[in-house]
Protein backbone atom coordinates (compact mmCIF):
# COMPACT_ATOMS: atom_id res chain seq x y z
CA UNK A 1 -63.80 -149.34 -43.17
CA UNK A 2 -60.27 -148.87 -43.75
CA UNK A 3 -59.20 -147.79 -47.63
CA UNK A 4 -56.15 -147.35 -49.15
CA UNK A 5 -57.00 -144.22 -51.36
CA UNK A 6 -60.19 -141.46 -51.60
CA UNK A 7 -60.57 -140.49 -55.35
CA UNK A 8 -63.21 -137.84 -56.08
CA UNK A 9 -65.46 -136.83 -58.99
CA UNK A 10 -65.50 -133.16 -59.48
CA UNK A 11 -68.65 -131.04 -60.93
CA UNK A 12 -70.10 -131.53 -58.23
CA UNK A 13 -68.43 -132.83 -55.59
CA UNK A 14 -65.13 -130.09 -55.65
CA UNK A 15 -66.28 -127.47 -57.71
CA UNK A 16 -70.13 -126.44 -58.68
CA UNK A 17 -71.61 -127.83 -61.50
CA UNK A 18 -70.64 -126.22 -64.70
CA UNK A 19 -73.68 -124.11 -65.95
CA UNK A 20 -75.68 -125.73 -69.42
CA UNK A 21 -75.59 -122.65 -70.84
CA UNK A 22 -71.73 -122.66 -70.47
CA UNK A 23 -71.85 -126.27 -72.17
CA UNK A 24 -74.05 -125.10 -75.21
CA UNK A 25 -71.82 -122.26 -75.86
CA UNK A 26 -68.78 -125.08 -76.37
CA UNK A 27 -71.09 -126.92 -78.41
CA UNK A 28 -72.16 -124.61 -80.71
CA UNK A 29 -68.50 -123.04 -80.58
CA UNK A 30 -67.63 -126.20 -81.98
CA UNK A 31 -69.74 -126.42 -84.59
CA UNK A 32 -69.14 -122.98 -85.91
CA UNK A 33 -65.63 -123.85 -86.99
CA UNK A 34 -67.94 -125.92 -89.27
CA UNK A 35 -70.12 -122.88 -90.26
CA UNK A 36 -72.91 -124.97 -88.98
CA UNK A 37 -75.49 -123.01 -86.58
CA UNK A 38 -76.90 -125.86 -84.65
CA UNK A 39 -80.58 -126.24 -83.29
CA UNK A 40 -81.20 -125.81 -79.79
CA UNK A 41 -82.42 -129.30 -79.71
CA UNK A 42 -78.84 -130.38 -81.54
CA UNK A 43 -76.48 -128.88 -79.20
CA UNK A 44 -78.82 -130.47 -76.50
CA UNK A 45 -78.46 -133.76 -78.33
CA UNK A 46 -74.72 -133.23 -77.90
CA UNK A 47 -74.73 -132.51 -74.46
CA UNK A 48 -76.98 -135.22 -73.44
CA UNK A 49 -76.88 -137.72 -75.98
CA UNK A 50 -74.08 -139.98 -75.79
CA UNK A 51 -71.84 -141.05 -78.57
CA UNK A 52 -74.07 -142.87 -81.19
CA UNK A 53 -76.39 -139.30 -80.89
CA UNK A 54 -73.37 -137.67 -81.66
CA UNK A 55 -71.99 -139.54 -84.56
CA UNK A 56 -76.20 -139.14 -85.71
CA UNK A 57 -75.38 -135.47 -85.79
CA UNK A 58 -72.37 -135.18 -87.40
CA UNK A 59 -73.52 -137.46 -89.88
CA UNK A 60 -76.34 -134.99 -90.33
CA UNK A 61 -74.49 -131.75 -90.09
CA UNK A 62 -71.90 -133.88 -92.97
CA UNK A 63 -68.93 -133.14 -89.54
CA UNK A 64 -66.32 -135.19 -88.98
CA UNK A 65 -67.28 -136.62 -85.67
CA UNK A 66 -63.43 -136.68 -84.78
CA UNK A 67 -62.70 -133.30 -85.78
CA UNK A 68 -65.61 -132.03 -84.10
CA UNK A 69 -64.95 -133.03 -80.81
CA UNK A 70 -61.78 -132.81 -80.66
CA UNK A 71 -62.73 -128.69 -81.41
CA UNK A 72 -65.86 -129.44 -78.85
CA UNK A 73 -63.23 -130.49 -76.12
CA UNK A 74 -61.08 -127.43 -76.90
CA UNK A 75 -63.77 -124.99 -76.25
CA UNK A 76 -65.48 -126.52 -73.72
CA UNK A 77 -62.31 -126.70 -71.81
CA UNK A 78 -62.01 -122.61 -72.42
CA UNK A 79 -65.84 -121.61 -71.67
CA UNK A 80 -64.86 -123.18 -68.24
CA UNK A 81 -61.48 -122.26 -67.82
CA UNK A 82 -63.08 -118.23 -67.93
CA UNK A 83 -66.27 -119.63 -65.23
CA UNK A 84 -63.04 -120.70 -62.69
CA UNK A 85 -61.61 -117.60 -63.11
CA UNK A 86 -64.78 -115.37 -62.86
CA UNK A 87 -65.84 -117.10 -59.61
CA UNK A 88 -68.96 -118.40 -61.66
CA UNK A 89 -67.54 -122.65 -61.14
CA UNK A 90 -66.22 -122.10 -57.83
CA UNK A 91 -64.95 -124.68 -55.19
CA UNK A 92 -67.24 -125.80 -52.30
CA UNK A 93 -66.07 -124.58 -48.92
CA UNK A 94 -66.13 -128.00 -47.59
CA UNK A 95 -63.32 -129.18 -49.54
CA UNK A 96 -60.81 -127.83 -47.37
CA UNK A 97 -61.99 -131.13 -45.29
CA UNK A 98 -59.62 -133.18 -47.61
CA UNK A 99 -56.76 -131.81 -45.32
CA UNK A 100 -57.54 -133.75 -42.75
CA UNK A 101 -58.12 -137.07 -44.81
CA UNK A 102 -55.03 -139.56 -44.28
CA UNK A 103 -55.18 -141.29 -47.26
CA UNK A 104 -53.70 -140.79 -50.75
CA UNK A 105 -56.19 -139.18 -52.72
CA UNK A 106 -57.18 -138.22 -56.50
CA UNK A 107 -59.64 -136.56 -58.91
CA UNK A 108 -61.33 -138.75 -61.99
CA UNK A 109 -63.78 -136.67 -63.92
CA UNK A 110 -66.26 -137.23 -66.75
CA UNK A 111 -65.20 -133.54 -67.36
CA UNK A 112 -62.39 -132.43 -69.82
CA UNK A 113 -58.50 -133.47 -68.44
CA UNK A 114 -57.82 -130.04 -69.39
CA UNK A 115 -60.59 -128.73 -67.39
CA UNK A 116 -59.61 -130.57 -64.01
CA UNK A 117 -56.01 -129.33 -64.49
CA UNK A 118 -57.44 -125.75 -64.63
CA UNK A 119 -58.87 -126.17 -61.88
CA UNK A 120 -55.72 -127.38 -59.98
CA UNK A 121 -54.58 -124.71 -60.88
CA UNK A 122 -56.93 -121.48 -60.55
CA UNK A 123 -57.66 -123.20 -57.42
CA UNK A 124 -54.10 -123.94 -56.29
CA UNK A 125 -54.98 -127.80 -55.05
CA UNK A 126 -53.31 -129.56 -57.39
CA UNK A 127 -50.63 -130.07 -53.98
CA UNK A 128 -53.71 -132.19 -52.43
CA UNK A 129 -54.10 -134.95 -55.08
CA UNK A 130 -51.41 -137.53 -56.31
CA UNK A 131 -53.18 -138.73 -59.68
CA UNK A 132 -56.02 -136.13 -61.28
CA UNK A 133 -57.80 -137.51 -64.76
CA UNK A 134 -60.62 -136.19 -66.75
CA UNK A 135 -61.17 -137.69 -69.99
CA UNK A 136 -59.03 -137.69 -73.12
CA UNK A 137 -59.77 -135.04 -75.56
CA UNK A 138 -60.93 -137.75 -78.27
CA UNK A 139 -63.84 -139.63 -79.03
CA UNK A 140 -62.45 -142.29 -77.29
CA UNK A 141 -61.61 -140.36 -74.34
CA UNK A 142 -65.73 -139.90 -74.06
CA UNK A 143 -66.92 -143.83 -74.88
CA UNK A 144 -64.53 -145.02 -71.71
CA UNK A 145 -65.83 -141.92 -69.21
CA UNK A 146 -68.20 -143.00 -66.40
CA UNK A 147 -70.12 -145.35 -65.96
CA UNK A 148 -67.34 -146.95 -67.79
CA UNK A 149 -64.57 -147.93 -64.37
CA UNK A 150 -61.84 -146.71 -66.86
CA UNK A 151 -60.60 -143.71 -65.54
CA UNK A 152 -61.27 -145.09 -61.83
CA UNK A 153 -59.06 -148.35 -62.49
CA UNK A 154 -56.36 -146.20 -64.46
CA UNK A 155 -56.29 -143.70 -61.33
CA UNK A 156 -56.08 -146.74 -58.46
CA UNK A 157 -53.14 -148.42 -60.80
CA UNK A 158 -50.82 -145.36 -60.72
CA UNK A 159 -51.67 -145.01 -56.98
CA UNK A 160 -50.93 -148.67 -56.15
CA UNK A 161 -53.55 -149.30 -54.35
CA UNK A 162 -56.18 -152.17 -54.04
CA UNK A 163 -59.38 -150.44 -52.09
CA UNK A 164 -60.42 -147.45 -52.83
CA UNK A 165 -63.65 -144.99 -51.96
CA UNK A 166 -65.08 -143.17 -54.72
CA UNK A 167 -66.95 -139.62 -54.15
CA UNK A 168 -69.59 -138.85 -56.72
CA UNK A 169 -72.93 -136.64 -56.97
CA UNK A 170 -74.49 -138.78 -59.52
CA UNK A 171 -75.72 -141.92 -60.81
CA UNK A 172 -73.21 -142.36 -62.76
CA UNK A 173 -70.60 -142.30 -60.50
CA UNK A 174 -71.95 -144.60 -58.01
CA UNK A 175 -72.04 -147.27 -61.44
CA UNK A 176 -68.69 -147.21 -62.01
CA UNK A 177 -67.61 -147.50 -58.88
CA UNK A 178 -69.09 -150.51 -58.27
CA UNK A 179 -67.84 -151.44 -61.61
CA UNK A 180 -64.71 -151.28 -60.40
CA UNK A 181 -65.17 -153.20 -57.59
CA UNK A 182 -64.76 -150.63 -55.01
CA UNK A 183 -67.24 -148.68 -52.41
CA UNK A 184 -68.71 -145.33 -53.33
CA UNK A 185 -70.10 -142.43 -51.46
CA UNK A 186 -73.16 -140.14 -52.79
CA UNK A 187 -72.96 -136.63 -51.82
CA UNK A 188 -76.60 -134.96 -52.06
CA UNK A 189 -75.53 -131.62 -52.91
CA UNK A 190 -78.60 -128.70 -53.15
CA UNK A 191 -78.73 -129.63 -56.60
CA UNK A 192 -79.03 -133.21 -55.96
CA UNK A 193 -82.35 -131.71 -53.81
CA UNK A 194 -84.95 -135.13 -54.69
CA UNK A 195 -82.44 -136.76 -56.93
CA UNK A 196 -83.32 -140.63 -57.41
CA UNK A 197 -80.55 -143.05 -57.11
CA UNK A 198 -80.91 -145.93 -59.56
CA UNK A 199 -78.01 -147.76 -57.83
CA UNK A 200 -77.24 -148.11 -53.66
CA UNK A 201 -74.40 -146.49 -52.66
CA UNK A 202 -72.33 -147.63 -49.90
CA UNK A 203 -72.46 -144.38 -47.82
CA UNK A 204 -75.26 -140.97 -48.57
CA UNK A 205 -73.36 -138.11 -47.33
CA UNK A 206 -74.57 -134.60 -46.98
CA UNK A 207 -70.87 -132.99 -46.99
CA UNK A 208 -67.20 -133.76 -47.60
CA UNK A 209 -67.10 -132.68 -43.84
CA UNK A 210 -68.82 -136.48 -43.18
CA UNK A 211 -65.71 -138.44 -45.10
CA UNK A 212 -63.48 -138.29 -41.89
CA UNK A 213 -66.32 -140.38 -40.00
CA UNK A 214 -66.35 -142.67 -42.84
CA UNK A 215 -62.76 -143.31 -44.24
């Protein structure tokens, strides 16, 4: 099938997945600007939990659940900025692929907006994508991220285009797309080894390497 644009998750799908222990140190970053020293089990919560866990724990912890992630969003973006530049969140070889994709294409992240411009940057690809979002630094910013189509719609409106595929490693990702009314492809990476997809994707794809054939 023809498509007008290829837009692209990113932990991944572009770049390895960002380490938990790199996304508990944000957390509990975060909630030492609150001279709180949060529970294992909390900063999991955080992680994993979704927004009404995380108003629950703020509530708890008597933190502002704005404040707190706005500081959450700030660190997390600069635990991962340092795991770009230390090779530790590196790019997968196969995305040098997208060079031979003819088709506008762009990033939309769960992942901080901060973050995915980093990694335009360390990685020097920002030249390969027209439109790049992760989510807004706010509260907000995290109740619209995927499976929510939010990000996916606001990307395909700046691009102009009607039909779109959407790359994603996750659940998640092959939700929203379809949310948004568009075709998805899942890309079983290693750590996708047994993964079990709640939701049929339109194309299972073992590398980028594989798009050309498809798109």
């Amino acid at each position: 099938m023809c498509y007008d644009a290829v837009i692209f998750d990113n932990d991944g799908v572009l770049t390895k997945p960002t380490l938990l222990e790199v996304q508990r140190e944000a957390v509990r970053r975060a909630f030492a600007e609150f001279d709180v020293e949060p529970t294992t089990e909390t900063v999991d919560g955080v992680i994993n939990g979704g927004l009404t866990r995380l108003r629950r724990i703020c509530a708890v912890h008597d933190v502002p659940v704005d404040d707190f992630w706005s500081h959450h969003e700030s660190h997390a973006a600069a635990t991962q900025r340092a795991c770009l530049e230390n090779g530790t969140k590196p790019l997968y070889d196969d995305v040098v692929a997208l060079d031979d994709i003819d088709h506008p294409l762009a990033v939309v992240s769960n992942n901080q907006h901060a973050t995915i411009e980093h990694i335009l940057d360390v990685f020097d690809i920002d030249d390969r994508f027209e439109v790049a979002y992760g989510r807004d630094p706010t509260v907000e910013g995290a109740r619209v991220k995927k499976p929510d189509p939010h990000y996916i719609e606001r990307a395909m409106g700046e691009l102009g285009v009607g039909s779109a595929l959407y790359v994603g490693d996750s659940n998640v990702d092959v939700v929203a797309a379809d949310r948004a009314g568009i075709d998805s492809a899942f890309i079983r990476r290693p750590h996708r080894d047994g993964y079990q997809l709640a939701a049929e994707p339109t194309y299972e794809l073992d590398s980028l390497d594989e798009l050309l054939a498809v798109c």
